[in-house]
N, C-alpha and C. Protein backbone atom coordinates (compact mmCIF):
# COMPACT_ATOMS: atom_id res chain seq x y z
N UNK A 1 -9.02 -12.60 12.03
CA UNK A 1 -9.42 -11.20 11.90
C UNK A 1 -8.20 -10.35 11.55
N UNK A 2 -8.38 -9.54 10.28
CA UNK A 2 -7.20 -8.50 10.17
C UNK A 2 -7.20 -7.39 10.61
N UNK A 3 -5.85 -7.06 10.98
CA UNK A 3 -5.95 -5.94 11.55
C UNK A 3 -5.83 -4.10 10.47
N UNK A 4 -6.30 -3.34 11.27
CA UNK A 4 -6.57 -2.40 10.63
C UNK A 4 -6.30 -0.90 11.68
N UNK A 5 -5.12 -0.91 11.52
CA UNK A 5 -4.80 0.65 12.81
C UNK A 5 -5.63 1.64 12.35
N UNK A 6 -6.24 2.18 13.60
CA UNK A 6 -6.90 3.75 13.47
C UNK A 6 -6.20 4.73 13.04
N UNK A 7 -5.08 5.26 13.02
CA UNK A 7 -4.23 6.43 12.75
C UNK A 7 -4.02 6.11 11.17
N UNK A 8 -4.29 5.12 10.28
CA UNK A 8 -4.22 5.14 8.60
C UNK A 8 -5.28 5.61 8.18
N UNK A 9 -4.85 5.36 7.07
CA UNK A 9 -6.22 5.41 5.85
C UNK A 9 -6.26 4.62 4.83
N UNK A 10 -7.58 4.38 4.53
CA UNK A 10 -7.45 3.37 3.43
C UNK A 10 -8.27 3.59 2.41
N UNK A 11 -7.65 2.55 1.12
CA UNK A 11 -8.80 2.67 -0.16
C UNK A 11 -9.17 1.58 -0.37
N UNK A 12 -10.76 1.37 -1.21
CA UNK A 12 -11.50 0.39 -1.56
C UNK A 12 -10.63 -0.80 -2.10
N UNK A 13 -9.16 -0.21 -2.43
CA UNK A 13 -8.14 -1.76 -3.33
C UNK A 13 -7.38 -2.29 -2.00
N UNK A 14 -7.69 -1.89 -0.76
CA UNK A 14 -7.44 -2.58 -0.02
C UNK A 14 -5.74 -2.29 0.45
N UNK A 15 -5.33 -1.02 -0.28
CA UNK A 15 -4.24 -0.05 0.22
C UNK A 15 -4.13 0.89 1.50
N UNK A 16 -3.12 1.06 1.75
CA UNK A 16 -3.07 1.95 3.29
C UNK A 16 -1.52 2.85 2.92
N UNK A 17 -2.44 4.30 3.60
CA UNK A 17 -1.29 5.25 3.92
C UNK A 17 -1.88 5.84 4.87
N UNK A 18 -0.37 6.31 5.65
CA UNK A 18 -0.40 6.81 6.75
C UNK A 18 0.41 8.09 6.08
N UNK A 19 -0.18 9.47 7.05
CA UNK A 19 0.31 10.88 6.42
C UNK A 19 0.99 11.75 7.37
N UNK A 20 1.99 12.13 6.90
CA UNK A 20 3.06 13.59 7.48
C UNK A 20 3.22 14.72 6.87
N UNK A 21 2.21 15.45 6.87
CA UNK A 21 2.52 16.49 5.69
C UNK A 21 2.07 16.17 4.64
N UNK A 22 2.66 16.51 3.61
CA UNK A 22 2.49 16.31 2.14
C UNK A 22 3.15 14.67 1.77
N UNK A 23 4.01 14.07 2.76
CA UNK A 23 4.77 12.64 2.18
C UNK A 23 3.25 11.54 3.06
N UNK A 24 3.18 10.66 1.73
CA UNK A 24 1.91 9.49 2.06
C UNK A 24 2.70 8.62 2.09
N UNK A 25 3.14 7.38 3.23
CA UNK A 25 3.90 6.32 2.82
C UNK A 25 2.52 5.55 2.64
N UNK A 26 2.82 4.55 1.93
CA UNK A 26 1.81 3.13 1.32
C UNK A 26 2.17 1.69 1.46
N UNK A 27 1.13 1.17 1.67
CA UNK A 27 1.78 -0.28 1.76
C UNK A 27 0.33 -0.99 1.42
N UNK A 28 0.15 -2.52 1.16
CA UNK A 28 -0.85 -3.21 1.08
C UNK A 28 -1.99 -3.37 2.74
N UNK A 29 -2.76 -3.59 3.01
CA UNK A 29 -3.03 -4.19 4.21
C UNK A 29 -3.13 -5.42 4.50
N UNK A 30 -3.22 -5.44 5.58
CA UNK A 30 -2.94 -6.72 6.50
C UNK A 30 -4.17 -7.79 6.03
N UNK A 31 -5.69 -7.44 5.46
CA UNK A 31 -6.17 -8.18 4.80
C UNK A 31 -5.96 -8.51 3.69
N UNK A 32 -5.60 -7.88 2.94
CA UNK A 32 -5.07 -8.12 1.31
C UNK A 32 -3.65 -9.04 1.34
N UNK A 33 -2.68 -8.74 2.39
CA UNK A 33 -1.68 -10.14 2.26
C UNK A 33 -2.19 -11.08 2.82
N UNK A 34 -3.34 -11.35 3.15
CA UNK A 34 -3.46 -12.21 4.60
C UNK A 34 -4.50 -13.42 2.75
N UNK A 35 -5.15 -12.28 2.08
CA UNK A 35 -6.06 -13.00 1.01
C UNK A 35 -5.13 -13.27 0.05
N UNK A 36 -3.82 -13.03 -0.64
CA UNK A 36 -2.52 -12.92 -1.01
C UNK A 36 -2.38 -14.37 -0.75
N UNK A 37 -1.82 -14.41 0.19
CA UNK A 37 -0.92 -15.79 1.25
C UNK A 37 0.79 -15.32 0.93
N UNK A 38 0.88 -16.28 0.96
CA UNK A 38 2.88 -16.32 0.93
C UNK A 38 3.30 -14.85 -0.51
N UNK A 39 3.86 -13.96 0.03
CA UNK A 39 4.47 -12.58 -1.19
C UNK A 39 5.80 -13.58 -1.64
N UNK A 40 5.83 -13.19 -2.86
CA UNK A 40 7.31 -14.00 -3.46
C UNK A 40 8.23 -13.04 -4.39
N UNK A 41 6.98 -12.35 -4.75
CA UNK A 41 8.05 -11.09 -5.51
C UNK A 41 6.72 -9.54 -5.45
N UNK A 42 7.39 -8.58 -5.58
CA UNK A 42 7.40 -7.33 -5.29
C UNK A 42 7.51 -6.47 -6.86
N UNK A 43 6.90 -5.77 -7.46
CA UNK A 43 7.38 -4.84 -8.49
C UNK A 43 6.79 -3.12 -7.99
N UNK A 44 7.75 -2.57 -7.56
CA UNK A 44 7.18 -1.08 -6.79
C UNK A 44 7.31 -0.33 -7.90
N UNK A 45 6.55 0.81 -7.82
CA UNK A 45 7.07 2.30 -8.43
C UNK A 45 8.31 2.57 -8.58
N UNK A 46 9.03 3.66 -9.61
CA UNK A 46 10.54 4.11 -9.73
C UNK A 46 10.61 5.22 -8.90
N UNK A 47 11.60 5.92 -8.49
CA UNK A 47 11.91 6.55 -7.23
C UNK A 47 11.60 7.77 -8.42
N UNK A 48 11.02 9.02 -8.85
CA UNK A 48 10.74 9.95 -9.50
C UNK A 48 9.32 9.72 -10.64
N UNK A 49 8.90 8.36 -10.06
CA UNK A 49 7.89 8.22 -11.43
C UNK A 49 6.77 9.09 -10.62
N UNK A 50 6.00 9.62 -11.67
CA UNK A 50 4.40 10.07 -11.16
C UNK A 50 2.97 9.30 -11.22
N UNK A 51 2.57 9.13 -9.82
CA UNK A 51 1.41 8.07 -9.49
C UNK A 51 0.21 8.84 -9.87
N UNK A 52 -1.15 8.46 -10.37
CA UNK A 52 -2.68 8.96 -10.47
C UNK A 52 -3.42 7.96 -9.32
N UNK A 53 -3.91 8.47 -8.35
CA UNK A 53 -4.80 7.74 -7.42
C UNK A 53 -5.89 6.67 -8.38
N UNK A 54 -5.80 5.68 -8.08
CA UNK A 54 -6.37 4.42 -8.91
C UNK A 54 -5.61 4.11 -9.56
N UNK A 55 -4.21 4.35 -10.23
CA UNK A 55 -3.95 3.55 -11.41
C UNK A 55 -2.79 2.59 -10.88
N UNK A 56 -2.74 1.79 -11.33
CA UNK A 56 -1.70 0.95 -11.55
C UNK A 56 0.03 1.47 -11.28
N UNK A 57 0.40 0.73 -10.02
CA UNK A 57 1.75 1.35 -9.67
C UNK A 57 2.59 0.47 -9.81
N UNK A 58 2.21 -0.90 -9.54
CA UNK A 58 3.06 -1.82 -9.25
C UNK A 58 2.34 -3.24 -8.85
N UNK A 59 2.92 -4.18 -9.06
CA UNK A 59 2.28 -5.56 -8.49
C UNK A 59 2.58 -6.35 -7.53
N UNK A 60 2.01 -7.43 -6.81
CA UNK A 60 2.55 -8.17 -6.02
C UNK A 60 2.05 -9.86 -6.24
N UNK A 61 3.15 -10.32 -5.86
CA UNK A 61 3.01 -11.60 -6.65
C UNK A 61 3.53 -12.48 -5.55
N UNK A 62 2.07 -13.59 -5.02
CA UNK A 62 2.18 -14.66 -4.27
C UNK A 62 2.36 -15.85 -4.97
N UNK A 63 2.26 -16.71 -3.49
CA UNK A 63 2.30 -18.14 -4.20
C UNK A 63 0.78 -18.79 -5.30
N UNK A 64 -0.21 -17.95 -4.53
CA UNK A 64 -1.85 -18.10 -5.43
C UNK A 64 -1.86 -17.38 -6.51
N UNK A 65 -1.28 -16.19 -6.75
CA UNK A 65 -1.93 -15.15 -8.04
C UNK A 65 -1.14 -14.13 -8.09
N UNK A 66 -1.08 -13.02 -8.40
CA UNK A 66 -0.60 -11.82 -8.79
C UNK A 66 -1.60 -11.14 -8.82
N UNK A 67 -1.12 -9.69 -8.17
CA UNK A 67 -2.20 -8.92 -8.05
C UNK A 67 -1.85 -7.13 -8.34
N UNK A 68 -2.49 -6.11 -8.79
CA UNK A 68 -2.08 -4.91 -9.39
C UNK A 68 -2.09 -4.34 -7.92
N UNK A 69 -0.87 -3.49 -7.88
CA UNK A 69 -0.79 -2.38 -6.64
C UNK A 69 -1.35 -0.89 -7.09
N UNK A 70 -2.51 -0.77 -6.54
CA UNK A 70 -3.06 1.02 -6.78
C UNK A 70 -2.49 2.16 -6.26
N UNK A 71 -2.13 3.24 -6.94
CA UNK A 71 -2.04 3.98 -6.17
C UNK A 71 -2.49 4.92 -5.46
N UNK A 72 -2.98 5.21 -4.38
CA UNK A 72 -3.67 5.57 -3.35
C UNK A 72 -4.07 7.21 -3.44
N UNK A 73 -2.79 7.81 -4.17
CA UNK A 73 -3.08 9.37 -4.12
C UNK A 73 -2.43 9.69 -5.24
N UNK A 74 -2.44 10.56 -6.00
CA UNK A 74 -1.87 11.43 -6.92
C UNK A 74 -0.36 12.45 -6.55
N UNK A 75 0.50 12.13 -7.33
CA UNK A 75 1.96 12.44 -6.82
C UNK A 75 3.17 11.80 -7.28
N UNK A 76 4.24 12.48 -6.62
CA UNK A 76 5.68 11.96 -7.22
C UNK A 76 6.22 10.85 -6.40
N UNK A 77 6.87 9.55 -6.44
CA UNK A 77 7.21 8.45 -5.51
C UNK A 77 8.67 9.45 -5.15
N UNK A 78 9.09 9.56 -3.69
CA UNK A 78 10.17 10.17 -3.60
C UNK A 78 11.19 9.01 -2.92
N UNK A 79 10.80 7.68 -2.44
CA UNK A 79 11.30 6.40 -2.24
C UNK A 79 9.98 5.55 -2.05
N UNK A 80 11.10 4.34 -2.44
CA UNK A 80 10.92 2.76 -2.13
C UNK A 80 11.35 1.72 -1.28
N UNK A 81 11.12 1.04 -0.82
CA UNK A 81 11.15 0.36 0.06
C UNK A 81 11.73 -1.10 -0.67
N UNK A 82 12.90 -0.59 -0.70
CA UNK A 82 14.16 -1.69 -1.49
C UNK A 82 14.96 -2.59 -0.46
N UNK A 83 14.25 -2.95 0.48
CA UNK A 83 14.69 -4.14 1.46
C UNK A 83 13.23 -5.21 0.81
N UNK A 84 12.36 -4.54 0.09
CA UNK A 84 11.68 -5.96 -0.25
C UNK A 84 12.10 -6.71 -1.51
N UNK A 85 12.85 -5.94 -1.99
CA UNK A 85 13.24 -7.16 -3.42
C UNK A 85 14.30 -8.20 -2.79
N UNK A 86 14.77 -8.02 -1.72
CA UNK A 86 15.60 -9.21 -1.11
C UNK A 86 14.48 -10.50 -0.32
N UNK A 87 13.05 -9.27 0.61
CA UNK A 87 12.20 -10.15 1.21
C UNK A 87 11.00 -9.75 1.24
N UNK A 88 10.31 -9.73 0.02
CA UNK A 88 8.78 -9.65 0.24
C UNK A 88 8.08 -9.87 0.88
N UNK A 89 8.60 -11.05 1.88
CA UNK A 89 7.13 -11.62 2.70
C UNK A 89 7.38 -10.85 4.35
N UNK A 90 7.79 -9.63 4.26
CA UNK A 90 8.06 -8.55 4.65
C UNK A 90 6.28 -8.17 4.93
N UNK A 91 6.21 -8.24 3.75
CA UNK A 91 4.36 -7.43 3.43
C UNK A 91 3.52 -8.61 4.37
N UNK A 92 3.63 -9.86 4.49
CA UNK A 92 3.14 -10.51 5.20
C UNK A 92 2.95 -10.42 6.57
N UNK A 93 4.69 -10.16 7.15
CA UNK A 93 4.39 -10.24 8.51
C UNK A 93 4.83 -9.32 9.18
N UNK A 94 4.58 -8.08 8.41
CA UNK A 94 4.57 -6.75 9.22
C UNK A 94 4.36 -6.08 7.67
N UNK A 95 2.76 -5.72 7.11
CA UNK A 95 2.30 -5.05 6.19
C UNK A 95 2.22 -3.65 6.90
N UNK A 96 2.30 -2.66 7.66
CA UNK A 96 2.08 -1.46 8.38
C UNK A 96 3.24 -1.04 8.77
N UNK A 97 4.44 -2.09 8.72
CA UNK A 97 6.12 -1.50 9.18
C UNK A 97 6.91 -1.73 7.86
N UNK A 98 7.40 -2.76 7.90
CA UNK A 98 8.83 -3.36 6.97
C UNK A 98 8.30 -3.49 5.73
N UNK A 99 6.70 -3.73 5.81
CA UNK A 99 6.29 -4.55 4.36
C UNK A 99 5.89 -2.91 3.91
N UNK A 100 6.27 -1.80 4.03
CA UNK A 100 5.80 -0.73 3.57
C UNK A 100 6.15 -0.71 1.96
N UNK A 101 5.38 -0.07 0.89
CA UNK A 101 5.70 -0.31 -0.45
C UNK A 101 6.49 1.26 -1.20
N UNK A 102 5.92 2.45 -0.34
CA UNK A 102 7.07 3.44 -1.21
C UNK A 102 5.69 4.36 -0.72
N UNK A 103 7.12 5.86 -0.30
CA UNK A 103 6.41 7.03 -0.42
C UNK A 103 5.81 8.27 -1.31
N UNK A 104 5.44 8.80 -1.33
CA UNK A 104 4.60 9.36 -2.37
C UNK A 104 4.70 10.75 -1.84
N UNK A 105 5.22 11.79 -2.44
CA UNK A 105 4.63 13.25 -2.07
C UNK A 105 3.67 14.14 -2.92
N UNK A 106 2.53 14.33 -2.22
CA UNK A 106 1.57 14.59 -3.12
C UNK A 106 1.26 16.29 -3.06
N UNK A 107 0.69 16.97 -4.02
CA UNK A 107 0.33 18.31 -4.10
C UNK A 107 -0.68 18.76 -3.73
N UNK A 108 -1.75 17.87 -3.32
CA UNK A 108 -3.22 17.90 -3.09
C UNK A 108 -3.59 17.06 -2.18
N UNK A 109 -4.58 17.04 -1.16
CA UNK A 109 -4.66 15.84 0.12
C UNK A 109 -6.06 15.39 -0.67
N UNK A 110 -5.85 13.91 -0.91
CA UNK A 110 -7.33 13.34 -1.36
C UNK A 110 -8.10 13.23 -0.99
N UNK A 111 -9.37 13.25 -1.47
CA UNK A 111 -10.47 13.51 -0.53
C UNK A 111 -11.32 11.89 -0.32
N UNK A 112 -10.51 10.72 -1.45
CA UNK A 112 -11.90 9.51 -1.21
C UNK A 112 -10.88 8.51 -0.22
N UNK A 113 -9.80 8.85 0.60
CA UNK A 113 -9.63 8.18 1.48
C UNK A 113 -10.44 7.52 2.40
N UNK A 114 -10.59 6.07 3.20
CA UNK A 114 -11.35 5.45 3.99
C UNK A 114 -10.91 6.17 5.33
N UNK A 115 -11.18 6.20 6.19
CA UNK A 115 -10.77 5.88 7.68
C UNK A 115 -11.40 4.65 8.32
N UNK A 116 -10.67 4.51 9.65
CA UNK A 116 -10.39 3.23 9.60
C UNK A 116 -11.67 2.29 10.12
N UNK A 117 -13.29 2.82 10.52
CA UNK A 117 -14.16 2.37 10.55
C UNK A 117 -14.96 1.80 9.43
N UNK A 118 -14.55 2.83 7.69
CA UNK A 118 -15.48 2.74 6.94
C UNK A 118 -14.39 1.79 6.01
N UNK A 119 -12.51 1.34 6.57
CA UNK A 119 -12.37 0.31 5.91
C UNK A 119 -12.55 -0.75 6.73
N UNK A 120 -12.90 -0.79 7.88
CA UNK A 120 -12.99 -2.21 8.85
C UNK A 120 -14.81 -2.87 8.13
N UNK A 121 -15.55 -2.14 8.02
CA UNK A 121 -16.80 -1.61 7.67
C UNK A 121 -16.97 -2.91 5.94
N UNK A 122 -16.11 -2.44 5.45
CA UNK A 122 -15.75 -2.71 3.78
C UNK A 122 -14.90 -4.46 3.97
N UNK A 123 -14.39 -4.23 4.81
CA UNK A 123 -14.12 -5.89 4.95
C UNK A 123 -14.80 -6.66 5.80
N UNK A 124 -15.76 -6.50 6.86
CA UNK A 124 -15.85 -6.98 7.46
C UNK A 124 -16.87 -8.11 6.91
């Protein structure tokens, strides 16, 4: 069973941010590395690029497949989480701490975020 903290939010690609204000940090969830298996490489967002909620930010690449990283909200990446190009499998065994993928400051709070019943709900 994966886990899924109450205090996030999530989207249908199986992404999670947790919010302070206007900064969204992001990361994969704990089901999506867990369907993943072993992370081997990491390609994040650039520290100033601008994200569109749904599109294509970045990938992650196991030992089974490669897979597109979404991005969750609309906004500027203001960091990355550059301890994973040394250890990706970071996202494995702590996807909600270390395996975090990069923050985002956004201008607008989105409105098709999950909470955490209607993503436990979506995987279960």
């Amino acid at each position: 069973m994966s886990l899924t903290p109450e205090a996030l939010h999530y989207t249908k690609e199986h992404e999670w941010v947790s919010i302070v204000g206007n900064l969204y940090t992001m990361g994969i969830t704990d089901f999506a590395q867990s369907a993943l298996g072993d992370i081997v490489y990491v390609q994040l967002p650039s520290v100033g690029q601008h994200v569109v909620a749904g599109s294509v930010c970045g990938e992650v690449e196991s030992t089974k497949s490669v897979s597109e990283i979404f991005a969750p909200v609309t906004g500027v990446v203001t960091s990355i989480n550059d301890a994973l190009s040394n250890s990706p499998e970071s996202i494995n065994s702590d996807p909600y701490g270390a395996g975090w993928l990069a923050i985002i400051e956004v201008s607008a709070a989105p409105s098709d975020l999950l909470n955490h019943s209607e993503y436990a709900a979506l995987t279960a």
